[in-house]
C-alpha atoms as a PDB file:
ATOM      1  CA  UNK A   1     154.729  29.124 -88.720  1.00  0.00           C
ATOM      2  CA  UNK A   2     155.522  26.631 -85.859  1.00  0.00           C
ATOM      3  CA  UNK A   3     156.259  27.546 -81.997  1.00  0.00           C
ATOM      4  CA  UNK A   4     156.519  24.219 -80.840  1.00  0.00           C
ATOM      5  CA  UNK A   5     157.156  22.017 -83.349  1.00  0.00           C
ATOM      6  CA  UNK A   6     159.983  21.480 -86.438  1.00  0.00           C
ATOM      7  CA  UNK A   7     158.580  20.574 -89.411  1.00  0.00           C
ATOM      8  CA  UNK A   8     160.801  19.944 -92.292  1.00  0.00           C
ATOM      9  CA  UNK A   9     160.755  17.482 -95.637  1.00  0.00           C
ATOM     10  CA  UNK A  10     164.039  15.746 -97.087  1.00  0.00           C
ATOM     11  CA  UNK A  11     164.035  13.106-100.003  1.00  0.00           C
ATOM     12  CA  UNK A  12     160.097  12.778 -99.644  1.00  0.00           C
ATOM     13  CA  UNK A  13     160.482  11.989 -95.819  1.00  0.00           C
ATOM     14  CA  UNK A  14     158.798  14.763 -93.619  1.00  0.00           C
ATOM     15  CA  UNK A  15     160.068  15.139 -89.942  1.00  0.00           C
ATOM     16  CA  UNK A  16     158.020  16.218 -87.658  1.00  0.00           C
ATOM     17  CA  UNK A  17     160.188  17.170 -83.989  1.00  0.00           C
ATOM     18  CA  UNK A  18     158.525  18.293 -80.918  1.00  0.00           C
ATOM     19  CA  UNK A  19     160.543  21.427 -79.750  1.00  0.00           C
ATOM     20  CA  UNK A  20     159.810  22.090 -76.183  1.00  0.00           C
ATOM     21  CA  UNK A  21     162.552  20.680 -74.189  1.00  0.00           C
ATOM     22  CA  UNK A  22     162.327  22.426 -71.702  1.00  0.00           C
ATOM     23  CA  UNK A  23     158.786  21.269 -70.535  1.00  0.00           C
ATOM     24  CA  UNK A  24     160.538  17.810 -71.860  1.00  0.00           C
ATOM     25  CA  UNK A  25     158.005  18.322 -75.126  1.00  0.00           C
ATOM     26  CA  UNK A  26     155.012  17.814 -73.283  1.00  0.00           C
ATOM     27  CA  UNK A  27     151.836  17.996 -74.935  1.00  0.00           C
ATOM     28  CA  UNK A  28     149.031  21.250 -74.518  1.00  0.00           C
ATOM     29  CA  UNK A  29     146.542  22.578 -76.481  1.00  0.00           C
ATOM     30  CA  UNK A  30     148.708  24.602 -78.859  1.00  0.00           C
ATOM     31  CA  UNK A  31     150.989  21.250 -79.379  1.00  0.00           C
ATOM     32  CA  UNK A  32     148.243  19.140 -80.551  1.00  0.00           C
ATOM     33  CA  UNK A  33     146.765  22.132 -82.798  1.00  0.00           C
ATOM     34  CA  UNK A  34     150.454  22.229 -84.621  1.00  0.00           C
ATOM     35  CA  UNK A  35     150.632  18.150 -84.964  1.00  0.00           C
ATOM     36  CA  UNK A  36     147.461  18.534 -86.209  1.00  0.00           C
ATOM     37  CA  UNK A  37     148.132  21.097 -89.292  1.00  0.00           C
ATOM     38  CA  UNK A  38     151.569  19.247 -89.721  1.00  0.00           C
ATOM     39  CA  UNK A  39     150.205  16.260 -90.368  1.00  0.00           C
ATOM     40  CA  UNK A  40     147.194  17.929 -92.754  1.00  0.00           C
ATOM     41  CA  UNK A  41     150.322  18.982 -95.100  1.00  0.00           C
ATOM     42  CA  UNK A  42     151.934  14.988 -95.075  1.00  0.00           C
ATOM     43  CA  UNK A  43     148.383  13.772 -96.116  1.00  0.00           C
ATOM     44  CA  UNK A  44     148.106  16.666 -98.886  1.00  0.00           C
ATOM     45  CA  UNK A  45     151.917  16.934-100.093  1.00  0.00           C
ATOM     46  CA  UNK A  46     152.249  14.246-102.618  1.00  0.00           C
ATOM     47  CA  UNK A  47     155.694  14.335-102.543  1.00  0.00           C
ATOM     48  CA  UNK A  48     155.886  12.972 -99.098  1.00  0.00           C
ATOM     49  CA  UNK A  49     156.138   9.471 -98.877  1.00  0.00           C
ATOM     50  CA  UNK A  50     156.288   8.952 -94.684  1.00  0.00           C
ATOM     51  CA  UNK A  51     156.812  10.990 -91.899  1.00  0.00           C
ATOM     52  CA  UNK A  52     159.544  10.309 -88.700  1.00  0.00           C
ATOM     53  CA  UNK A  53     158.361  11.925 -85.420  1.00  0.00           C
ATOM     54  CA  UNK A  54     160.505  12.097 -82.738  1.00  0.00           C
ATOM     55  CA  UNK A  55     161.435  14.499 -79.540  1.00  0.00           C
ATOM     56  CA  UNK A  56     164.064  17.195 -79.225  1.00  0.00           C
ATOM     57  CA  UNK A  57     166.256  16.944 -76.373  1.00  0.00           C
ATOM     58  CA  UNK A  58     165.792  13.678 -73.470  1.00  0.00           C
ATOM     59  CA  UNK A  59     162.246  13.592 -74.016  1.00  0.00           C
ATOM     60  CA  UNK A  60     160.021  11.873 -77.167  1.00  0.00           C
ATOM     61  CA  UNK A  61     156.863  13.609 -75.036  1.00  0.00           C
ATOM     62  CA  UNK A  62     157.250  13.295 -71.349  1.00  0.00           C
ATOM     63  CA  UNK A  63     152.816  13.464 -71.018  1.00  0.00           C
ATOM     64  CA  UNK A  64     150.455  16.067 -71.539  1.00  0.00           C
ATOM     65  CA  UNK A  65     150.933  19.838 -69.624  1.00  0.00           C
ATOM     66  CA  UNK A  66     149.538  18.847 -66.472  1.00  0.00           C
ATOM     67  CA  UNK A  67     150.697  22.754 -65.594  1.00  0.00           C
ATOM     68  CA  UNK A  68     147.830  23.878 -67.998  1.00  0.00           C
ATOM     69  CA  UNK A  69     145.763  20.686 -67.194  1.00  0.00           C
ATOM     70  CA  UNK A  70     145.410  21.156 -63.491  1.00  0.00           C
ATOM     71  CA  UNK A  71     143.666  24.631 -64.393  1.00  0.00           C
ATOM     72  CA  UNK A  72     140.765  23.066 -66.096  1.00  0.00           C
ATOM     73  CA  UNK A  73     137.769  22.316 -65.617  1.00  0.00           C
ATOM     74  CA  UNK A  74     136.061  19.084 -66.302  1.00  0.00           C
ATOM     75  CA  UNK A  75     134.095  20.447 -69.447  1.00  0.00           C
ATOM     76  CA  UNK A  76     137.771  21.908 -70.725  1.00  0.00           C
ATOM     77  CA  UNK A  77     139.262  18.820 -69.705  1.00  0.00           C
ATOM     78  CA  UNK A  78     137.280  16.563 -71.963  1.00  0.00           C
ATOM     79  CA  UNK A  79     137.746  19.238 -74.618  1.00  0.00           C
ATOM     80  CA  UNK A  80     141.468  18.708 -74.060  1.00  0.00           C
ATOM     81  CA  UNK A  81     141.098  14.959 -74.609  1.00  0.00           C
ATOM     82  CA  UNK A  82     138.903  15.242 -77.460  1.00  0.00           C
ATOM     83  CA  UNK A  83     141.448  17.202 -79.217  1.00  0.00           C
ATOM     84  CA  UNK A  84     144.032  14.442 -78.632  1.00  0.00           C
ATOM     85  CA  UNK A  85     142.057  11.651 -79.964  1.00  0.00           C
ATOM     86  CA  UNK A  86     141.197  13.751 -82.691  1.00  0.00           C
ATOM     87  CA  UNK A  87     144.399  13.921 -83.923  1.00  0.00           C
ATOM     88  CA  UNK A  88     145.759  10.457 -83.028  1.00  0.00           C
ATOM     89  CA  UNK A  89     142.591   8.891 -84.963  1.00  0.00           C
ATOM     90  CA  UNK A  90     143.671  11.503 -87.725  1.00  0.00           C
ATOM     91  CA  UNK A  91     146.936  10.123 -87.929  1.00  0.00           C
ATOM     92  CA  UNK A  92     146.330   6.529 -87.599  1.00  0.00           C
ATOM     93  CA  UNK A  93     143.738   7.565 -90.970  1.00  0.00           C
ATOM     94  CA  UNK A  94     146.633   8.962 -93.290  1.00  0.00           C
ATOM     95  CA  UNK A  95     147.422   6.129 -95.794  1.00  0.00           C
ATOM     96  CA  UNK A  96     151.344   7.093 -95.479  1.00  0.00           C
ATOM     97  CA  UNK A  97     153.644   5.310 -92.803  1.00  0.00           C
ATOM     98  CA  UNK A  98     154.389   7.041 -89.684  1.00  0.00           C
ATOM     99  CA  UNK A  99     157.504   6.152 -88.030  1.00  0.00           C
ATOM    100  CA  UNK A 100     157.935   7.369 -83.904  1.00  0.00           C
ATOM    101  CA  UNK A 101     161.425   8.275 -83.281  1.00  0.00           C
ATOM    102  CA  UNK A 102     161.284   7.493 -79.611  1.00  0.00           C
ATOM    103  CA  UNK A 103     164.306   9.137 -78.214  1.00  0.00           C
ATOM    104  CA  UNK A 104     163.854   9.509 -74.581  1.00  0.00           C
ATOM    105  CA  UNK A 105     160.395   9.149 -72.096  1.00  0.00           C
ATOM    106  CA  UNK A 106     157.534   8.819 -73.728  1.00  0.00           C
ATOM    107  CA  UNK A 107     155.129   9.261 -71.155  1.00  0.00           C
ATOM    108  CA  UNK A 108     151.291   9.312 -70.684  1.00  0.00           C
ATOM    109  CA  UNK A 109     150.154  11.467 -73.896  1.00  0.00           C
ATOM    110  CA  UNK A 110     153.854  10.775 -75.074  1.00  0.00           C
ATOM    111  CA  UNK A 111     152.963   6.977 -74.621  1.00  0.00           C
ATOM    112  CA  UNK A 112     149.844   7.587 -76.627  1.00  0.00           C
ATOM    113  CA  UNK A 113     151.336   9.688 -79.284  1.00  0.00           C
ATOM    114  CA  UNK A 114     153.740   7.220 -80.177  1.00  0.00           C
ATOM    115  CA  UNK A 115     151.058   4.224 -80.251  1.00  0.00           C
ATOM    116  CA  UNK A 116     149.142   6.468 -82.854  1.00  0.00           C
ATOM    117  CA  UNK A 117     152.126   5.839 -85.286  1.00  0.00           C
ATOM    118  CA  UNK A 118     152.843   2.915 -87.560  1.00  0.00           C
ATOM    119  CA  UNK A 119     156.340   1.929 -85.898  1.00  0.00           C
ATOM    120  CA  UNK A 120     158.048   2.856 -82.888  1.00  0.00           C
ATOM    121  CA  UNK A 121     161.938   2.987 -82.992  1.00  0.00           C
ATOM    122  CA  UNK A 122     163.296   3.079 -79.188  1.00  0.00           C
ATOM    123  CA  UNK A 123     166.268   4.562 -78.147  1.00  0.00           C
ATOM    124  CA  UNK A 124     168.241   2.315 -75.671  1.00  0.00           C
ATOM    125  CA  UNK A 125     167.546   5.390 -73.376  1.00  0.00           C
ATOM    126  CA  UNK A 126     163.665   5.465 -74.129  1.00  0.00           C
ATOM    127  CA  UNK A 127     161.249   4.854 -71.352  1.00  0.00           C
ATOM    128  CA  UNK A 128     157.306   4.478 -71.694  1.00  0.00           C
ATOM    129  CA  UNK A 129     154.820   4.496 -69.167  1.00  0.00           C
ATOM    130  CA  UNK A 130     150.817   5.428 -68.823  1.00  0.00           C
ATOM    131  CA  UNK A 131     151.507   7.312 -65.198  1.00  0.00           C
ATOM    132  CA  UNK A 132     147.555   8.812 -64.934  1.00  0.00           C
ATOM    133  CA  UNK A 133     146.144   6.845 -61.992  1.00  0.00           C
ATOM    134  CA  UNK A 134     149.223   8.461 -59.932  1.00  0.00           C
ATOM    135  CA  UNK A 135     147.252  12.031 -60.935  1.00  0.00           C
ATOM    136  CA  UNK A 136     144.076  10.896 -60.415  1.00  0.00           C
ATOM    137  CA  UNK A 137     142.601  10.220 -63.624  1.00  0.00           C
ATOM    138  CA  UNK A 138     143.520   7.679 -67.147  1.00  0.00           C
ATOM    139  CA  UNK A 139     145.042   8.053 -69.954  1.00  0.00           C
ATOM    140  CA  UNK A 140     142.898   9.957 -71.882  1.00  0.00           C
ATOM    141  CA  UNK A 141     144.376  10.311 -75.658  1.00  0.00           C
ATOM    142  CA  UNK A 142     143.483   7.121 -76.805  1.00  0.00           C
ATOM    143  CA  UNK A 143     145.609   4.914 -74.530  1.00  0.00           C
ATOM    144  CA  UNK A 144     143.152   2.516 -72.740  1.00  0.00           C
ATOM    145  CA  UNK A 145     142.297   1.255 -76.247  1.00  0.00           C
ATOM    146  CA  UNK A 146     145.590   1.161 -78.143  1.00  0.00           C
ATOM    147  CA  UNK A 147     147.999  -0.288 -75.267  1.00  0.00           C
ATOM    148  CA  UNK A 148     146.240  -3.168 -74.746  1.00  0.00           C
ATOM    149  CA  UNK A 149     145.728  -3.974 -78.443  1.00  0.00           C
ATOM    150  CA  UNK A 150     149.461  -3.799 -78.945  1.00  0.00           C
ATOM    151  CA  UNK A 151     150.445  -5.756 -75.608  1.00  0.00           C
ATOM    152  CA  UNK A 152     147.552  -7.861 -74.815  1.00  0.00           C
ATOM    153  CA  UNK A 153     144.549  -6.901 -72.324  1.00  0.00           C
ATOM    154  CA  UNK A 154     145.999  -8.451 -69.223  1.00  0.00           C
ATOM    155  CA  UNK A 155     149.468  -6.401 -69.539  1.00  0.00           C
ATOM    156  CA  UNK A 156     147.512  -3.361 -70.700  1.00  0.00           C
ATOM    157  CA  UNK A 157     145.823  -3.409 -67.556  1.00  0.00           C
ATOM    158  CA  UNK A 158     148.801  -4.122 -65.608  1.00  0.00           C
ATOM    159  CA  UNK A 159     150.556  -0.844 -67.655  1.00  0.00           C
ATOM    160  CA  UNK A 160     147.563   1.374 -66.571  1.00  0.00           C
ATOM    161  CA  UNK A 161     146.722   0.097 -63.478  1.00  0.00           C
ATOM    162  CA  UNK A 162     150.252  -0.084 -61.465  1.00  0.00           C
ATOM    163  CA  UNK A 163     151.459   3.200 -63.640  1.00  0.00           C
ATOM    164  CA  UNK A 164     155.022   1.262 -63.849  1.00  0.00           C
ATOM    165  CA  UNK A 165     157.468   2.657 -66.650  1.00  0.00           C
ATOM    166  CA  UNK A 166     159.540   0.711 -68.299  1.00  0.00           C
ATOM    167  CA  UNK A 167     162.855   0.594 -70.043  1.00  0.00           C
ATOM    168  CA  UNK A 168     163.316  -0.312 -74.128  1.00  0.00           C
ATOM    169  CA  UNK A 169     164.376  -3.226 -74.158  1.00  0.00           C
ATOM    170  CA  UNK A 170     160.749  -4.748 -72.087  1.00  0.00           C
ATOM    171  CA  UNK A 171     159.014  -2.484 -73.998  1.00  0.00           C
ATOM    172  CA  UNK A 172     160.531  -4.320 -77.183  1.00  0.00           C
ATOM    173  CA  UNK A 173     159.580  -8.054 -75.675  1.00  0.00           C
ATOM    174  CA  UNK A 174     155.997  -6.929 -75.022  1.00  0.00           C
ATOM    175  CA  UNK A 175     155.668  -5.968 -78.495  1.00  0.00           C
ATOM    176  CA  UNK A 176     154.714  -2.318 -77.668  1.00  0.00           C
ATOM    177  CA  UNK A 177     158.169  -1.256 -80.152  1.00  0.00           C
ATOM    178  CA  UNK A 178     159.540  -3.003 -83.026  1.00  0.00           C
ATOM    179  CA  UNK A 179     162.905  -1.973 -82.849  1.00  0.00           C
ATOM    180  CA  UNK A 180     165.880  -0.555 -80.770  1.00  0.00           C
ATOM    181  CA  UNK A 181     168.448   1.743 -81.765  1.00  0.00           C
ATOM    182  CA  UNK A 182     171.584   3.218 -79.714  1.00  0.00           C
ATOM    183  CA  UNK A 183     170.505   6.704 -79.292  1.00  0.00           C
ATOM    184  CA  UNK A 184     173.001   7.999 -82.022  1.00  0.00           C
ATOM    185  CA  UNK A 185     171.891   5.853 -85.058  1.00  0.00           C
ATOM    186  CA  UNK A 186     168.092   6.425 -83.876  1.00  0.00           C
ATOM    187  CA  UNK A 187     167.067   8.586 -86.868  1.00  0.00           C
ATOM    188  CA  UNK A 188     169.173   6.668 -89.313  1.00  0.00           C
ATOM    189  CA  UNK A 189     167.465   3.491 -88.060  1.00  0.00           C
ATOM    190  CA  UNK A 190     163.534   5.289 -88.690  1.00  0.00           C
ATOM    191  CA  UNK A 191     165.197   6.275 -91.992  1.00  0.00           C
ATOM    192  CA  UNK A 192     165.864   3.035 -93.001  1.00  0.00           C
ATOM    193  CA  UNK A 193     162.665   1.472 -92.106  1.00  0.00           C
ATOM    194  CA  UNK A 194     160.882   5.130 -93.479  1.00  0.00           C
ATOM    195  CA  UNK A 195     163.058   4.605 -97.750  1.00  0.00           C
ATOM    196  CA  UNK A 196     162.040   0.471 -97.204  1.00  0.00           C
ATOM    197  CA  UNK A 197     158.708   1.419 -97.180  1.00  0.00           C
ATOM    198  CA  UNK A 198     158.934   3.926 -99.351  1.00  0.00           C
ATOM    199  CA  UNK A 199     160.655   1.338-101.842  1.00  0.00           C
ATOM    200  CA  UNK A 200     156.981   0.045-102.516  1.00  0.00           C
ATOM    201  CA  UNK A 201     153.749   0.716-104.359  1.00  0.00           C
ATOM    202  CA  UNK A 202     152.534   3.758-102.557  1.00  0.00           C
ATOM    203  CA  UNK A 203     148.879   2.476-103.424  1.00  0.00           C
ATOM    204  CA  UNK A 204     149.643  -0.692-102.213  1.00  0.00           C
ATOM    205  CA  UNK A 205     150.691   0.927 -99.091  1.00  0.00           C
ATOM    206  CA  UNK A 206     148.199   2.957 -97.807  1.00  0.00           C
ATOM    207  CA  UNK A 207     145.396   0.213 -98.846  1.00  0.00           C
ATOM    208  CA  UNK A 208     147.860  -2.098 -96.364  1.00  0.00           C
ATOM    209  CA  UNK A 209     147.551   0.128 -93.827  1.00  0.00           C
ATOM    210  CA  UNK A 210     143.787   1.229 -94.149  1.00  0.00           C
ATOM    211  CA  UNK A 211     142.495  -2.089 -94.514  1.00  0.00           C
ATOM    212  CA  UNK A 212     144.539  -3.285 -91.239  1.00  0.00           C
ATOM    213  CA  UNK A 213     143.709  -0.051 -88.960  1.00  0.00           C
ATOM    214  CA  UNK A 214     140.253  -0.360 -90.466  1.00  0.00           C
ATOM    215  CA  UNK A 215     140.111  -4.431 -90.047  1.00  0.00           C
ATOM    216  CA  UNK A 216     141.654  -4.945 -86.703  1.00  0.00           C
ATOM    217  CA  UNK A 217     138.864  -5.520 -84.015  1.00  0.00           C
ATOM    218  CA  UNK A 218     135.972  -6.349 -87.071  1.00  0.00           C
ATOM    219  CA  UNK A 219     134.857  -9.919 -86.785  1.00  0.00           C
ATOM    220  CA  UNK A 220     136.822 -12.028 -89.368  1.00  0.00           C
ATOM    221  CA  UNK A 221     133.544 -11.851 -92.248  1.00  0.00           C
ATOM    222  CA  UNK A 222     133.498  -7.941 -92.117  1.00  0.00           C
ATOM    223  CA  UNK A 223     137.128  -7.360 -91.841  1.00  0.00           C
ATOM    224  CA  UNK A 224     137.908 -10.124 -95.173  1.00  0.00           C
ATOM    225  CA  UNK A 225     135.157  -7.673 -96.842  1.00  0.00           C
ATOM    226  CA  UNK A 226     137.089  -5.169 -96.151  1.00  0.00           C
ATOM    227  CA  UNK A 227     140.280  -6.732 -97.502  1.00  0.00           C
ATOM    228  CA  UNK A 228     138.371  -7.338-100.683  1.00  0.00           C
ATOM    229  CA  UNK A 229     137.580  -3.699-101.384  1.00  0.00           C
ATOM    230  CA  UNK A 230     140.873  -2.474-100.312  1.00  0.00           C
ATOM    231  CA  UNK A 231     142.743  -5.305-102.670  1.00  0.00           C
ATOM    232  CA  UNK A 232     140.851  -3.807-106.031  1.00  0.00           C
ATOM    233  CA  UNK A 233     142.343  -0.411-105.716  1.00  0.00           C
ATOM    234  CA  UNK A 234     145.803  -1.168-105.802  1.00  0.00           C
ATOM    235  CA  UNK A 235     144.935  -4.386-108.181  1.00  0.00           C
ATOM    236  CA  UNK A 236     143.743  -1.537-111.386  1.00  0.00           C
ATOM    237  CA  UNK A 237     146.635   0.704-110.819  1.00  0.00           C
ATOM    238  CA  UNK A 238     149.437   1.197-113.021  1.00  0.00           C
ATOM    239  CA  UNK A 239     151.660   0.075-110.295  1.00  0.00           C
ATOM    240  CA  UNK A 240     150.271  -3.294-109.916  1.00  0.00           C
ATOM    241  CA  UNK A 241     151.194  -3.961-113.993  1.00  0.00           C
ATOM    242  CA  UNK A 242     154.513  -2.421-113.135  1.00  0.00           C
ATOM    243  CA  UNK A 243     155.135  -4.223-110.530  1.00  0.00           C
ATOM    244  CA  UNK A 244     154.295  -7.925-111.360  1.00  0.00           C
ATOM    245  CA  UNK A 245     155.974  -7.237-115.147  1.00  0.00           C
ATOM    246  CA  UNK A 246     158.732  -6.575-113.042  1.00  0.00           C
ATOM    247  CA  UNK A 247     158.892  -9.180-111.295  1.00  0.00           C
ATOM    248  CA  UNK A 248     158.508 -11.647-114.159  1.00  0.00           C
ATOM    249  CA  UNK A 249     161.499  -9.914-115.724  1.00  0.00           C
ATOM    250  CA  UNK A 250     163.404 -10.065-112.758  1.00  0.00           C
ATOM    251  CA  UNK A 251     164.337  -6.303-112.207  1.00  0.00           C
ATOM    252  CA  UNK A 252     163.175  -3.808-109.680  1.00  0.00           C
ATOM    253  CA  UNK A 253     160.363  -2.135-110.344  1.00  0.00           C
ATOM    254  CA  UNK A 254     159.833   1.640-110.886  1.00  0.00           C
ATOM    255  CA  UNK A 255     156.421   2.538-109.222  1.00  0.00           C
ATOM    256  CA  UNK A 256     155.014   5.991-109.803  1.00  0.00           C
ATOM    257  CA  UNK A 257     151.888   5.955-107.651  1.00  0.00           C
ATOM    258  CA  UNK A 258     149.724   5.266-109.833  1.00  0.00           C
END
């Protein structure tokens, strides 16, 4: 079904591998149309629980195809980039946890893909960088809005601006990945993180995670609003009784998404 992707679902964990190494996974049209019907079955599939997505070969995604890029015009172009924020906005709306796998460069689009995602995992060989201005143009997938609410405006800019790339380990102190892995126990390591999460009320979850990607950036009366609305879901469900009995009886509870 896939030509550029892997797509394949163990122990409710779906994972999701770009598979062009040899254009070091970089990102066209048909790429983002195949991310985008991926991720349509981990928002359907109930029996998926979170999603890994990570590179094959020394590349997470090394940027977007400037090959097929630097035949478009400016009206394909912003078609191009419309399809990219499409589906990172898609994916930062599916209440499950997705974990980037970042095994090598991830570069310009790469960069961007990977900010789309819950959690970023680095590999101790991983590399990140928003290179655009040295092309001519800026990040267009979403990347002058997400890097600087991860890092701060001022080192946003400085990311964008001087194009610099940088290794894991800054990329860890700047707060643009939570973790670092050696390259070999990188999967492990998202798996981890991926059966933690999974270890809690799914409804509890995804109301986390909509009523933070929802809240951030609201002014603090709209955003607690928010909160409110997303807290009586999760407070009616089955999962909540389960949970708190649970805890009064001291033993781990056995949620059921409901």
């Amino acid at each position: 079904m896939y030509e550029n992707i892997k797509f394949e679902v163990k122990e409710g964990i779906a994972y999701i591998t770009i598979n062009r190494p040899q254009a070091m996974n970089a990102l066209n049209c048909d790429v983002l149309d195949e991310l985008t019907c991926a991720f349509g079955k981990v928002e359907k599939d109930e029996e998926i629980k979170a999603v890994i997505l990570t590179g094959e070969g020394k590349a997470f995604v090394a940027g977007a195809d400037i090959a097929q890029m630097n035949q478009m015009d400016a009206v394909e172009g912003r078609a191009m980039m419309i399809k990219g924020h499409n589906l990172m906005n898609y994916m930062e709306s599916i209440e499950k946890p997705i974990i980037a796998a970042v095994n090598g460069f991830a570069l310009g689009g790469g960069c961007e893909l990977a900010m789309a995602c819950d959690f970023r995992i680095a590999s101790e060989k991983a590399k990140f960088g928003q290179p655009e201005v040295n092309l001519g143009i800026i990040p267009g997938f979403g990347g002058t809005q997400r890097l600087p609410r991860l890092v701060g405006k001022a080192m946003g800019k400085y990311l964008i601006m001087t194009a610099e790339m940088i290794g894991a380990d800054e990329a860890f102190r700047i707060g643009l990945v939570e973790k670092i892995a050696a390259p070999e126990e990188l999967i492990l390591e998202a798996e981890k993180l991926a059966k933690t999460i999974m270890s809690k009320a799914p409804l509890a979850i995804a109301a986390a995670k909509t009523a933070i990607n929802t809240g951030y950036g609201l002014d603090m009366k709209t955003a607690s609003a928010l909160e409110i609305e997303a807290f009586t879901a999760p407070f009616s469900s089955q999962d909540k009784t389960e949970g708190m009995t649970a805890f009064l009886e001291k033993r781990a509870a056995e949620f059921k998404n409901k």
